[in-house]
N, C-alpha and C. Protein backbone atom coordinates (compact mmCIF):
# COMPACT_ATOMS: atom_id res chain seq x y z
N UNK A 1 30.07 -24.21 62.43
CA UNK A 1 31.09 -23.66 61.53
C UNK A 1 30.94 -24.27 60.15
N UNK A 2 30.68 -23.66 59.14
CA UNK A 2 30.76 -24.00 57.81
C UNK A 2 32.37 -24.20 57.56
N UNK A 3 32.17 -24.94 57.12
CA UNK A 3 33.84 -26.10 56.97
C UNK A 3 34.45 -25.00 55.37
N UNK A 4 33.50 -25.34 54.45
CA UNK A 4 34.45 -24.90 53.35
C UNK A 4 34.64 -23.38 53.19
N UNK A 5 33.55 -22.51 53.94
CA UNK A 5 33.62 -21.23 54.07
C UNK A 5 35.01 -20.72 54.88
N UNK A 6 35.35 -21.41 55.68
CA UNK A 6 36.42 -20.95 56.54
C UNK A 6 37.92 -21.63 56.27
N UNK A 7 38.89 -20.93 56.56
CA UNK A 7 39.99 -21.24 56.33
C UNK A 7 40.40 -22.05 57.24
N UNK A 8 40.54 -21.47 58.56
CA UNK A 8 40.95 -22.31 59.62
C UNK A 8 40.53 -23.77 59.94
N UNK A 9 39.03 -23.58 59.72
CA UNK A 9 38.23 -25.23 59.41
C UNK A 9 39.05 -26.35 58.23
N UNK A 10 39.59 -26.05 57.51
CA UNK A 10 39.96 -26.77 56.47
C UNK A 10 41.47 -27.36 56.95
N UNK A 11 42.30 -26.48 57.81
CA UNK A 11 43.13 -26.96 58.33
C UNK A 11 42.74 -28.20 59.49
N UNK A 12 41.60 -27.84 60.27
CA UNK A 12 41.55 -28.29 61.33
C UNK A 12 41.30 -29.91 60.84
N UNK A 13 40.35 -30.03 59.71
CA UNK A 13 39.90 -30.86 58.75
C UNK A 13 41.54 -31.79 58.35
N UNK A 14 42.35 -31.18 57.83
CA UNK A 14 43.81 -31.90 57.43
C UNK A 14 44.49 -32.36 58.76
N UNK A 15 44.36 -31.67 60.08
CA UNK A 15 44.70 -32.31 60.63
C UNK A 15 43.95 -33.62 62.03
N UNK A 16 43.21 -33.52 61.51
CA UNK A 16 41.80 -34.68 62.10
C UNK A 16 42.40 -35.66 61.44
N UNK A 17 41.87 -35.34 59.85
CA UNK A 17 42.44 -36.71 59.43
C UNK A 17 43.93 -37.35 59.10
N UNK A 18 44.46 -36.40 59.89
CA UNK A 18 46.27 -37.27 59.77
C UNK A 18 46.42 -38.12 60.64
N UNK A 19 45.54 -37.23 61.88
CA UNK A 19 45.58 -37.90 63.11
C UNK A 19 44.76 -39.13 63.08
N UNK A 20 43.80 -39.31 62.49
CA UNK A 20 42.66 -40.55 62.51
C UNK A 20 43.04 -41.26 61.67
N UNK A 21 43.81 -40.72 60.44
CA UNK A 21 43.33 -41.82 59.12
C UNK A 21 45.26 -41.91 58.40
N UNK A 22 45.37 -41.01 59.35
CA UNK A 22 47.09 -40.75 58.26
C UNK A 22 47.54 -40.47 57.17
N UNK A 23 46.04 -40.32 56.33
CA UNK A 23 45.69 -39.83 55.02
C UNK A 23 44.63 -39.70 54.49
N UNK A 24 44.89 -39.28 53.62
CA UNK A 24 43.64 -39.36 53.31
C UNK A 24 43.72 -40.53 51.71
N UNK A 25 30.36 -31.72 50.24
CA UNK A 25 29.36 -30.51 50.88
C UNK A 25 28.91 -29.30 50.24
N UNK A 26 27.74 -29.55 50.39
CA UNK A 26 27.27 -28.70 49.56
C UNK A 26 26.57 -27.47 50.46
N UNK A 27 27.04 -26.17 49.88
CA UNK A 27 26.75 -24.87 50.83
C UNK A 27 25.54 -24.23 50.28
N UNK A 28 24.56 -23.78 50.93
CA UNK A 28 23.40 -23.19 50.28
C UNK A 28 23.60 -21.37 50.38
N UNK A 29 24.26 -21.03 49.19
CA UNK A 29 24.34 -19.59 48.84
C UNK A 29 23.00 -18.79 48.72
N UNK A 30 22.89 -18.21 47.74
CA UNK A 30 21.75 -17.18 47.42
C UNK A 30 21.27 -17.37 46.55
N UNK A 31 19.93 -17.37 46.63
CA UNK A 31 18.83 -18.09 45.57
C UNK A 31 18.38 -16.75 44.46
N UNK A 32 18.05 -16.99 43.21
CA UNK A 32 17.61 -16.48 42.16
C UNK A 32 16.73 -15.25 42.95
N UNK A 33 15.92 -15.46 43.91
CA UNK A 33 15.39 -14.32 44.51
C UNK A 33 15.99 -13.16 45.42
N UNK A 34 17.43 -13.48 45.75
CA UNK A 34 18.21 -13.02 46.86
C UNK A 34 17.72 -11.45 46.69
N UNK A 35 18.07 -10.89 47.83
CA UNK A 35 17.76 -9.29 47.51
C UNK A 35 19.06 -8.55 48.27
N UNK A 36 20.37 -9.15 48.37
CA UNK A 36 21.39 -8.69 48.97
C UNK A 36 22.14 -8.34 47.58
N UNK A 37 22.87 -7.29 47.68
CA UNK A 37 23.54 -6.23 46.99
C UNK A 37 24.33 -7.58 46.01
N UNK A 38 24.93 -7.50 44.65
CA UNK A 38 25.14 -8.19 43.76
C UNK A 38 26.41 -8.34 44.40
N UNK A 39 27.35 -6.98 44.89
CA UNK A 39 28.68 -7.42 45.48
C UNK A 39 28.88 -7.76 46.67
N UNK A 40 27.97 -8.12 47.31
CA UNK A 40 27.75 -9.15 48.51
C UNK A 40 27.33 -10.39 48.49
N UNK A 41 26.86 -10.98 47.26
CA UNK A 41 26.82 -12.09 46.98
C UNK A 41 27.66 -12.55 46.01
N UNK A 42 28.41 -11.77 45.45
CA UNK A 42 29.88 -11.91 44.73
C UNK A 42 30.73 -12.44 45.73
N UNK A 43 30.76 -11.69 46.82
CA UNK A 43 31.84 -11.91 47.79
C UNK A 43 31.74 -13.28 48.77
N UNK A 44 30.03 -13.05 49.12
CA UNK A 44 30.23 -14.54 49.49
C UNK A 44 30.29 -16.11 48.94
N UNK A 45 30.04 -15.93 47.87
CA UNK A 45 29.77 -16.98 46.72
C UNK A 45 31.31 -17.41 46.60
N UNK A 46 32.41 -16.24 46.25
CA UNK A 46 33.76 -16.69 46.00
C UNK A 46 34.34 -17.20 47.19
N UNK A 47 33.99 -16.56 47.81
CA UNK A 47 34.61 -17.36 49.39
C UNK A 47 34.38 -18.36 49.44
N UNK A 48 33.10 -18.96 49.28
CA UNK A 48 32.42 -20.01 49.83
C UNK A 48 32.96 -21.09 48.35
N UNK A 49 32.71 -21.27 47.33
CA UNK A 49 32.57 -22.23 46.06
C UNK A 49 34.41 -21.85 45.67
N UNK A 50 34.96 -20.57 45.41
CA UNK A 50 36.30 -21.08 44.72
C UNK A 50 37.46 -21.20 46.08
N UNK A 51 37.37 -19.88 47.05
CA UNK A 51 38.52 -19.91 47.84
C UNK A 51 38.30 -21.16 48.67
N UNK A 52 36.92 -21.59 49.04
CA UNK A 52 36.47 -22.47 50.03
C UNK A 52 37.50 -23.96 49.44
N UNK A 53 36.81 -24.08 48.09
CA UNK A 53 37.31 -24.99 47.72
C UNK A 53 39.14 -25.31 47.20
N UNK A 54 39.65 -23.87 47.29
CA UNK A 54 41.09 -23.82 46.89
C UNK A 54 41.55 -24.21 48.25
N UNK A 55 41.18 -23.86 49.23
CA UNK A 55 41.75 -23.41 50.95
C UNK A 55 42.00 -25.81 50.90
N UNK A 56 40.90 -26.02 50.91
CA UNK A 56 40.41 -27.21 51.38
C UNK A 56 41.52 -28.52 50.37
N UNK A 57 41.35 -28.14 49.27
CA UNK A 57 42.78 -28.69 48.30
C UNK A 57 44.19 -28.51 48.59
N UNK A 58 44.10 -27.40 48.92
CA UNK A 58 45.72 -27.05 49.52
C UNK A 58 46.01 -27.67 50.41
N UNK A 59 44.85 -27.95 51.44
CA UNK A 59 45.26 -28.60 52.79
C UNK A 59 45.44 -30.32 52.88
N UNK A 60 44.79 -30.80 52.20
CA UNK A 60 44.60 -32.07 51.88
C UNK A 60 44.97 -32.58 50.52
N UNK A 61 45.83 -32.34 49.19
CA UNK A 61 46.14 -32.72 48.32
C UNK A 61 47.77 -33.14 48.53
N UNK A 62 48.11 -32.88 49.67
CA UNK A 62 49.44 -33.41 50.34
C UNK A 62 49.42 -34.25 50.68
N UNK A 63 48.74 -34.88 51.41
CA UNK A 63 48.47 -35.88 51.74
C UNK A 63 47.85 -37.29 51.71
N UNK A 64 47.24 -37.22 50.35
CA UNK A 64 46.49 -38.03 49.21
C UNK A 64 47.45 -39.81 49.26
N UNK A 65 46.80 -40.07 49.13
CA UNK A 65 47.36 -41.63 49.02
C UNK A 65 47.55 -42.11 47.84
N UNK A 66 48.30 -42.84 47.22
CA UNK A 66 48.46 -43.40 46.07
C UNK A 66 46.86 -44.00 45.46
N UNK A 67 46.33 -43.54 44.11
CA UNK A 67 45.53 -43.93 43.56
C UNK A 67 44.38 -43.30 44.16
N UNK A 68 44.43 -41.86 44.80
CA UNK A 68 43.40 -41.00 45.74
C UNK A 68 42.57 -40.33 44.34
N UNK A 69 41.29 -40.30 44.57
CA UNK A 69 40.11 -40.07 43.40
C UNK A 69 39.70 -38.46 44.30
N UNK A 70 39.89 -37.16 43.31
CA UNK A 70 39.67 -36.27 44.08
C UNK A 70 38.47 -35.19 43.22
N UNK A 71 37.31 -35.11 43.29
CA UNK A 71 36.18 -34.88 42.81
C UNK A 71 35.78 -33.10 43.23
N UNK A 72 36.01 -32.08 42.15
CA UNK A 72 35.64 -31.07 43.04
C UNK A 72 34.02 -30.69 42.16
N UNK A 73 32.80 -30.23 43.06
CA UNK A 73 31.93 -30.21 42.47
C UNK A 73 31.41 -28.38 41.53
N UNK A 74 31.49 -28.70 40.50
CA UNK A 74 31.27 -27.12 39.81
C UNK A 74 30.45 -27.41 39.13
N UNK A 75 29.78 -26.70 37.58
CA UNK A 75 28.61 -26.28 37.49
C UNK A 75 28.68 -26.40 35.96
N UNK A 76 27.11 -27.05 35.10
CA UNK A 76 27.57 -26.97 33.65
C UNK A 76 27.12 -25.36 33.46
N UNK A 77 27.17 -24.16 33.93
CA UNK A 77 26.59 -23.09 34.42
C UNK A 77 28.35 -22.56 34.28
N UNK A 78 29.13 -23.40 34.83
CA UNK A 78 30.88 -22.48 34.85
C UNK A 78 30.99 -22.01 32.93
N UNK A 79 30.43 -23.15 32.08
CA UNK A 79 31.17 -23.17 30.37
C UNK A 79 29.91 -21.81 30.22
N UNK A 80 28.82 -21.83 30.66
CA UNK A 80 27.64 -21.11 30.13
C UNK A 80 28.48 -19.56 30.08
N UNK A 81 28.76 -19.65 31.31
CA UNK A 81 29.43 -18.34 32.19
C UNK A 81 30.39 -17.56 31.65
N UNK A 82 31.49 -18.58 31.19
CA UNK A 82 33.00 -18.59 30.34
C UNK A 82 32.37 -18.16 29.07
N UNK A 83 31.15 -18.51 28.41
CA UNK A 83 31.11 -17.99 27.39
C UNK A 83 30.60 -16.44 26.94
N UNK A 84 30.25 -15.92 28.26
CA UNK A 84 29.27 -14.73 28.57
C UNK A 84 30.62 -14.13 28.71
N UNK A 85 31.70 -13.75 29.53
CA UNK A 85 33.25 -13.25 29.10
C UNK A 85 33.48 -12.78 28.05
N UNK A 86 34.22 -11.78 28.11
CA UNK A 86 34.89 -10.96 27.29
C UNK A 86 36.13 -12.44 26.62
N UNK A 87 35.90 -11.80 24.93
CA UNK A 87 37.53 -12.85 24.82
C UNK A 87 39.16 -12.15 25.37
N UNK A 88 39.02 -11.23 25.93
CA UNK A 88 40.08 -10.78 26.65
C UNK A 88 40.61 -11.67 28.34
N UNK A 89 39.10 -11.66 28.42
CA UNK A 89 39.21 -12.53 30.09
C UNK A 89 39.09 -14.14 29.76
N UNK A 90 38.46 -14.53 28.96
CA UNK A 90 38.81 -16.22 28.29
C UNK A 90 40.30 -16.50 28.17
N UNK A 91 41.04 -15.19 27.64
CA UNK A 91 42.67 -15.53 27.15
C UNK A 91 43.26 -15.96 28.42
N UNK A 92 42.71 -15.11 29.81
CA UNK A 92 43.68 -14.97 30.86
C UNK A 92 43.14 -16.07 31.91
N UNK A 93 42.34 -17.12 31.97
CA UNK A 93 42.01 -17.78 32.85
C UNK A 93 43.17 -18.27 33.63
N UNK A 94 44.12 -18.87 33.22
CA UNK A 94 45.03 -19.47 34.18
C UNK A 94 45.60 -18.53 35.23
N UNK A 95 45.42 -17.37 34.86
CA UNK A 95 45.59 -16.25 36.36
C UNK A 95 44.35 -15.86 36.94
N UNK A 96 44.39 -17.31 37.73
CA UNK A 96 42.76 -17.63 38.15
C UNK A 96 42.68 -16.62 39.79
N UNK A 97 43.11 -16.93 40.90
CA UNK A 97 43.16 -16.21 41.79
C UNK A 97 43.30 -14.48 41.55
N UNK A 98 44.30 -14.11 41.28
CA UNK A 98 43.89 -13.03 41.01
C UNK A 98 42.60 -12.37 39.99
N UNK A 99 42.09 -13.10 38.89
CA UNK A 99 40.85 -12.81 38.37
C UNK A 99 39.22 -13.04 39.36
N UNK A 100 39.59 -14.15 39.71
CA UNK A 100 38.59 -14.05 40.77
C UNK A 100 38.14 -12.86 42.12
N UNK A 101 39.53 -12.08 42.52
CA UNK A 101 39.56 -11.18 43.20
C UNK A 101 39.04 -9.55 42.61
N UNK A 102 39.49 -9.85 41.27
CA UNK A 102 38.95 -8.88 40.64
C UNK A 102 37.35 -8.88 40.12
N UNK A 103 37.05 -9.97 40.12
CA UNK A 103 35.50 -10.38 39.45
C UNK A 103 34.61 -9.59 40.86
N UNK A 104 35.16 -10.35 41.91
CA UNK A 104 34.33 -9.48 43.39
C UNK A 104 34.70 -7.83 43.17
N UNK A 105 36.13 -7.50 43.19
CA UNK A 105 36.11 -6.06 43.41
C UNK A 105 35.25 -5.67 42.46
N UNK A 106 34.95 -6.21 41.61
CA UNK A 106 34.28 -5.17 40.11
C UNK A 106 33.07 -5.29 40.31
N UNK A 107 32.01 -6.63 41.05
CA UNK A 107 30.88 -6.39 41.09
C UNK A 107 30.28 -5.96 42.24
N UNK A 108 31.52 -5.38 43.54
CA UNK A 108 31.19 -4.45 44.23
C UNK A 108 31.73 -3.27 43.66
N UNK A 109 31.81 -2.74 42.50
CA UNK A 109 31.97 -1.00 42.59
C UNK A 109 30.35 -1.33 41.09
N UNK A 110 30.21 -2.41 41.47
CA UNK A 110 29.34 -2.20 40.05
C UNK A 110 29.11 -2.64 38.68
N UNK A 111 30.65 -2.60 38.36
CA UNK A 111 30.44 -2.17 37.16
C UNK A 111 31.34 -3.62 36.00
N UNK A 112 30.81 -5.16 37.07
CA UNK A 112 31.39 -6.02 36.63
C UNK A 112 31.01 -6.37 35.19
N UNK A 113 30.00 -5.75 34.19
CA UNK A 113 29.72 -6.44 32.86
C UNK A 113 30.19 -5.33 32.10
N UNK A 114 30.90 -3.89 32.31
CA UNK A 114 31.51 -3.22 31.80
C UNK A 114 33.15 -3.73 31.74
N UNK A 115 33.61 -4.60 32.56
CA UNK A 115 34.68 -4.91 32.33
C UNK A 115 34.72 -6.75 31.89
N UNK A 116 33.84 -6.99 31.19
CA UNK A 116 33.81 -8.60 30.28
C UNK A 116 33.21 -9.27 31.57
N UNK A 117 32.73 -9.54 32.81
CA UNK A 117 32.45 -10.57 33.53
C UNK A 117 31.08 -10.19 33.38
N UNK A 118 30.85 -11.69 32.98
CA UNK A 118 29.04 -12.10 33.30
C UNK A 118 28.29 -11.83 34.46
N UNK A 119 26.99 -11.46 34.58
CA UNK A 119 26.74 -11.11 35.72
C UNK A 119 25.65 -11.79 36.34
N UNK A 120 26.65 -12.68 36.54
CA UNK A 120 26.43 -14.33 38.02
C UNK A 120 27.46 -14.41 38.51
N UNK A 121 27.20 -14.51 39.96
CA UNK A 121 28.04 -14.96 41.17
C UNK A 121 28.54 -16.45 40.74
N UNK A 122 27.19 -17.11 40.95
CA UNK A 122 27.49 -18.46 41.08
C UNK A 122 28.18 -18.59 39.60
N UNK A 123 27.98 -18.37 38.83
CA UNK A 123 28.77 -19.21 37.17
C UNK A 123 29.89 -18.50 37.33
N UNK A 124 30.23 -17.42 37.51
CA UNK A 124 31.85 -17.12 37.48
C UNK A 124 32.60 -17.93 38.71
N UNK A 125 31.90 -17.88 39.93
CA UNK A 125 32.70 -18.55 40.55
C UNK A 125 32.73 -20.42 40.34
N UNK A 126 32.32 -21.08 39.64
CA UNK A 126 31.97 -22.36 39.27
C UNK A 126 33.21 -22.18 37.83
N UNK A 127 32.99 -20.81 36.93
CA UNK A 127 34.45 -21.16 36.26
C UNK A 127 35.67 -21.22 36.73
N UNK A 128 35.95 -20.54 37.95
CA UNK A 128 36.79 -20.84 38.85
C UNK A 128 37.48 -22.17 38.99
N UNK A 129 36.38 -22.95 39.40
CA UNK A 129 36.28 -24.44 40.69
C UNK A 129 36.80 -25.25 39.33
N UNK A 130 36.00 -25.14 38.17
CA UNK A 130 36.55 -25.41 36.98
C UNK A 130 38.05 -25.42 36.34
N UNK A 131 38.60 -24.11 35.76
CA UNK A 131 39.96 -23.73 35.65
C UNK A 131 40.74 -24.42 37.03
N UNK A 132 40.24 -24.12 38.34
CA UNK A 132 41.22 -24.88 39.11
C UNK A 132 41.63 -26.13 39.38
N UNK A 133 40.24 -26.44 38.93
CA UNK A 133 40.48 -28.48 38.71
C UNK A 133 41.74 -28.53 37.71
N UNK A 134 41.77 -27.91 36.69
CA UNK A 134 42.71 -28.50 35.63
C UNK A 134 43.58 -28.45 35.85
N UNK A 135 43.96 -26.71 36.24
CA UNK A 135 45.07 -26.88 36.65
C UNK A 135 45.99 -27.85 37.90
N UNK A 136 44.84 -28.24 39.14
CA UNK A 136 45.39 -28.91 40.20
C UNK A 136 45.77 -30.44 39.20
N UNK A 137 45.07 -30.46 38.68
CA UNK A 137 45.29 -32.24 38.16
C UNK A 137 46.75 -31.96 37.16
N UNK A 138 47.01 -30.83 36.41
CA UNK A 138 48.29 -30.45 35.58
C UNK A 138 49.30 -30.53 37.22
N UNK A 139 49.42 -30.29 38.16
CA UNK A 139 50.34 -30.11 38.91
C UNK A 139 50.67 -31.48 39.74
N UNK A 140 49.63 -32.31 39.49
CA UNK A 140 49.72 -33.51 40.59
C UNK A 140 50.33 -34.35 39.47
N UNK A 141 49.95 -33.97 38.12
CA UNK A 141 50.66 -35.00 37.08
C UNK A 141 52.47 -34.71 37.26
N UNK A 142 52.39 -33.44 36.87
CA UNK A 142 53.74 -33.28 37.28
C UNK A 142 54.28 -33.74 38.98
N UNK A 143 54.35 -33.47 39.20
CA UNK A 143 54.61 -33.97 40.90
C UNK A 143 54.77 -35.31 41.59
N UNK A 144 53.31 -35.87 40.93
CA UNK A 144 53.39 -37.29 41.59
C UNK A 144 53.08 -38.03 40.50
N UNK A 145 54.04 -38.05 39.17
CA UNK A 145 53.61 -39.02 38.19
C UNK A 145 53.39 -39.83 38.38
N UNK A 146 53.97 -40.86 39.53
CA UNK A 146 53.43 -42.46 39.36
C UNK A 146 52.67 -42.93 40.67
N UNK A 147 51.86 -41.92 40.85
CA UNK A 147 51.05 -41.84 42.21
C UNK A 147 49.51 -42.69 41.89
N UNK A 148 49.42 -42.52 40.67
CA UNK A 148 47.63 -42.71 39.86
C UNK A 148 46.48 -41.75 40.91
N UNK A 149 46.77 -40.57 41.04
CA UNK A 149 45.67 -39.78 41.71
C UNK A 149 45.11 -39.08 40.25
N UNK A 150 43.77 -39.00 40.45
CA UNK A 150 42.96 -38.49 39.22
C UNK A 150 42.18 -37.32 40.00
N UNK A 151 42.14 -36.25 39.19
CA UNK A 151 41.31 -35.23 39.80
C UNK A 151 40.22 -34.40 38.69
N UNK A 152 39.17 -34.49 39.30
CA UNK A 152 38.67 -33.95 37.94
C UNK A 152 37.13 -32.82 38.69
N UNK A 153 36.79 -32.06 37.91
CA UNK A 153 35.34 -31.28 38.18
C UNK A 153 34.35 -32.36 37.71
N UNK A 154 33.15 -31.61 38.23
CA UNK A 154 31.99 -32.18 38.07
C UNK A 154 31.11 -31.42 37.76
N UNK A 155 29.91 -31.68 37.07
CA UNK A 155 28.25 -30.93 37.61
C UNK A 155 27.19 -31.75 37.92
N UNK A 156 26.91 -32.24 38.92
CA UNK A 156 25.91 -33.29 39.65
C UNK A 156 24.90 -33.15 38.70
N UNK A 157 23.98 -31.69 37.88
CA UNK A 157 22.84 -31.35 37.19
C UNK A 157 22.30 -30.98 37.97
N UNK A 158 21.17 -30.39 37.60
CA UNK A 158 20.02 -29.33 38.14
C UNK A 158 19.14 -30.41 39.35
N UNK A 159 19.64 -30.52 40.45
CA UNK A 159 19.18 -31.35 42.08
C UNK A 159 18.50 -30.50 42.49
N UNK A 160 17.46 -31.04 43.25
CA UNK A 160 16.10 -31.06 43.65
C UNK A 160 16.91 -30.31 45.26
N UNK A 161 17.63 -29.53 45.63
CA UNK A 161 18.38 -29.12 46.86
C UNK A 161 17.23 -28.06 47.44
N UNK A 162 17.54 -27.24 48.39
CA UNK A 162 17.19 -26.00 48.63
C UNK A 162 17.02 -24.75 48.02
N UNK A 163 18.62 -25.05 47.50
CA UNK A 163 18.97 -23.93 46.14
C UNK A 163 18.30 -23.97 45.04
N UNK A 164 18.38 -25.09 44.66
CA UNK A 164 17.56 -25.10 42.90
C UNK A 164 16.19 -25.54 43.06
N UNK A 165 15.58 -25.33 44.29
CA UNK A 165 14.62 -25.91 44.40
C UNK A 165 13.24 -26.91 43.71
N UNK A 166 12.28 -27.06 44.17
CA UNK A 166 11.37 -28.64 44.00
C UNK A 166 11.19 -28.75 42.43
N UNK A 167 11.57 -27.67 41.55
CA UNK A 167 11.37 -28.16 40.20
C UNK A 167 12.29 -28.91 39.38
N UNK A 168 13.62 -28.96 40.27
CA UNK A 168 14.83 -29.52 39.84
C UNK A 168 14.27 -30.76 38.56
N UNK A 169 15.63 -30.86 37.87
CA UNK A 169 15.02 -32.45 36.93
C UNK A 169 15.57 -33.92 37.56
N UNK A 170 16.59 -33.42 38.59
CA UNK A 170 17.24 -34.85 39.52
C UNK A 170 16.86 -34.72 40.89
N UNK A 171 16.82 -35.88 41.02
CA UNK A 171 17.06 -36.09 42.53
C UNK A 171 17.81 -36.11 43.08
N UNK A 172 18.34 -36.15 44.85
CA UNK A 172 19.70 -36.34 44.85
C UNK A 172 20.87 -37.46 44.97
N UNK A 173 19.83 -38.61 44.81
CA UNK A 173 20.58 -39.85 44.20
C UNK A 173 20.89 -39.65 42.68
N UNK A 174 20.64 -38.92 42.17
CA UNK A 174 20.75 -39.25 40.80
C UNK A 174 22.04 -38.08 40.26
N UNK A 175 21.48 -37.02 41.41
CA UNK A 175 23.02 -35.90 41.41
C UNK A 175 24.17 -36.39 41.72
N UNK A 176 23.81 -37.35 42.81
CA UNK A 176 25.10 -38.03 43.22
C UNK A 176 25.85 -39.14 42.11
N UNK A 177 25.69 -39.32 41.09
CA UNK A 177 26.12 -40.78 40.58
C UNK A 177 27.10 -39.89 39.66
N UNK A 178 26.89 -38.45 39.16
CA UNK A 178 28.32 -38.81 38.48
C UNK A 178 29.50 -38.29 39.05
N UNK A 179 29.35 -37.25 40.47
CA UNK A 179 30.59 -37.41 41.46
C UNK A 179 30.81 -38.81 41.94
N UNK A 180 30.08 -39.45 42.41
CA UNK A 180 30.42 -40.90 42.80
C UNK A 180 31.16 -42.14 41.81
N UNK A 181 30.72 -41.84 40.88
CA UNK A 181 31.35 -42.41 39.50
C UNK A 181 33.05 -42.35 39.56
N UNK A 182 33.00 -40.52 39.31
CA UNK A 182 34.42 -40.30 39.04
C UNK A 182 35.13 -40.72 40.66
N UNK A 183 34.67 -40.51 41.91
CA UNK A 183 35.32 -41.00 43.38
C UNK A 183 35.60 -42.56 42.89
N UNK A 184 34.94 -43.57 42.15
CA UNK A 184 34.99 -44.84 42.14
C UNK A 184 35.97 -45.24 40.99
N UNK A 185 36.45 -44.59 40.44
CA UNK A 185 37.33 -44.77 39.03
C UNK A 185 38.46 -45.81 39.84
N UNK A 186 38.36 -46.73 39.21
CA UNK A 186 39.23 -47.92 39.24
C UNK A 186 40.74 -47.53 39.43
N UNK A 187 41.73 -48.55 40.30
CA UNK A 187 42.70 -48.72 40.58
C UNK A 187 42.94 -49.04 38.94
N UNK A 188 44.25 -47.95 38.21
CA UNK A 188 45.21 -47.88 36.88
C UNK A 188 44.28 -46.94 36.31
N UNK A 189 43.53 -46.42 36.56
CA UNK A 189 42.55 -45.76 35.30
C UNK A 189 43.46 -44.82 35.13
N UNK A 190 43.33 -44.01 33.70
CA UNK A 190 44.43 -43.07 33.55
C UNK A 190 43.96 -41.75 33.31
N UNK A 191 42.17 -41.86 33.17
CA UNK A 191 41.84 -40.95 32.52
C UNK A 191 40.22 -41.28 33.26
N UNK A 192 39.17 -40.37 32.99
CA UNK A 192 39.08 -38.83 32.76
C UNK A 192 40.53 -38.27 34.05
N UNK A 193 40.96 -37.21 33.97
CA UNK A 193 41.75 -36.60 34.39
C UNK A 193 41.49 -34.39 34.01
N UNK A 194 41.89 -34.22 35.16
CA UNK A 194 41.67 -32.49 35.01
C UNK A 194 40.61 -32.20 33.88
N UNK A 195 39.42 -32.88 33.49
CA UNK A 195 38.23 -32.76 33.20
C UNK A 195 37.06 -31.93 34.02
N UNK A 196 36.21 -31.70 33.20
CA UNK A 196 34.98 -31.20 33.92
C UNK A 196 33.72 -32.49 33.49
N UNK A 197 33.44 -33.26 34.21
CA UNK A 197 32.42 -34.31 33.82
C UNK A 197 31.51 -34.17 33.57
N UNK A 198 29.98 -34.09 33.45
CA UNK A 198 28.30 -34.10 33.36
C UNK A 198 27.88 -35.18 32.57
N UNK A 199 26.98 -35.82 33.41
CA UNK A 199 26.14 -37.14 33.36
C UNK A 199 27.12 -37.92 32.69
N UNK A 200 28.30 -38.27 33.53
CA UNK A 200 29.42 -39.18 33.36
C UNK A 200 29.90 -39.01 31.85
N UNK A 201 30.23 -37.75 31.58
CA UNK A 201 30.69 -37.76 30.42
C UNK A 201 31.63 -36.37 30.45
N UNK A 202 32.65 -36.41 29.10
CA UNK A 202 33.85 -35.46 29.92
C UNK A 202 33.37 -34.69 28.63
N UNK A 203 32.94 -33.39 29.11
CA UNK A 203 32.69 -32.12 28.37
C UNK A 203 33.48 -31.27 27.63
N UNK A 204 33.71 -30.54 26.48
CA UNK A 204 34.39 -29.96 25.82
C UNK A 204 34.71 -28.70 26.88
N UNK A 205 35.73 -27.85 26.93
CA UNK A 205 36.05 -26.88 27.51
C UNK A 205 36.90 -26.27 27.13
């Protein structure tokens, strides 16, 4: 069972670890060569990278522990993406779920770059994972002001994986250091916060 693809997994996931811990992955989509219909890899891409990752926050951002470091991984490919948008659909990001639903319906009838969306799966759905970081970290500020939970996006860079295959420019120790970075942010840190990071540095957006 692919954990972040499924809904039910993500629950099962929140409640493992209530039970074990009392509190409290990377999916290989479709490669540059894919030959499955554009709105079939629309559809699975959003499932898998924004809902996967919304389903999996919902279930476990309740339960976060004081000073919990929460890292979601997206793409310097989400700003590329955002900029390929219509400035009509830039205005409306914070009506992120429903735009995302529409980004799939539109690039299954077709006709997603007639209505402002870029035409990539993966970068629209990575502006997603993006916009939703901010906003989750705007809601935990409000909520649990004196909790010190920091939440922020990431882009590991172009890793040597399956997906981006052997020409990559990192390895995957080296993809790993600036999610691991922001997971390691010190007890009081106040900041980066609802950021998007790359090579440990917090990006304009």
């Amino acid at each position: 069972m692919n954990l972040i693809y499924d809904q039910g997994s993500s629950l099962k996931l929140k409640k493992f670890l209530e039970q074990k811990y009392g509190a409290i992955s990377n999916t290989l989509l479709f490669l540059d060569s894919a030959t499955e219909p554009f709105g079939e890899q629309a559809e699975v891409t959003m499932r898998t990278n924004f809902w996967g990752t919304l389903w999996v926050c919902h279930a476990l951002l309740p339960i976060l522990r004081h000073n919990a470091r929460v890292v979601n991984v997206s793409s310097f490919v989400s700003k590329k993406s955002l900029d390929q948008c219509s400035p009509e659909l830039q205005a409306k990001c914070e009506e992120l779920c429903l735009l995302m639903g529409e980004f799939v319906q539109a690039a299954q009838a077709g006709d997603n770059t007639a209505q402002g969306w870029p035409n990539t799966a993966y970068g629209t759905t990575k502006i997603g994972v993006t916009v939703l970081s901010r906003i989750q970290a705007r809601v935990l500020t409000e909520t649990r002001p004196g909790d010190g939970i920091l939440l922020n996006a990431c882009c590991p860079g172009w890793v040597r994986t399956d997906m981006a295959g052997p020409n990559a420019t990192k390895s995957p120790e080296e993809g790993a250091e600036t999610p691991v970075c922001l997971a390691m942010l010190p007890e009081g840190a106040k900041e980066p916060h609802g950021q998007l990071v790359w090579d440990k540095t917090v990006q304009e957006w």
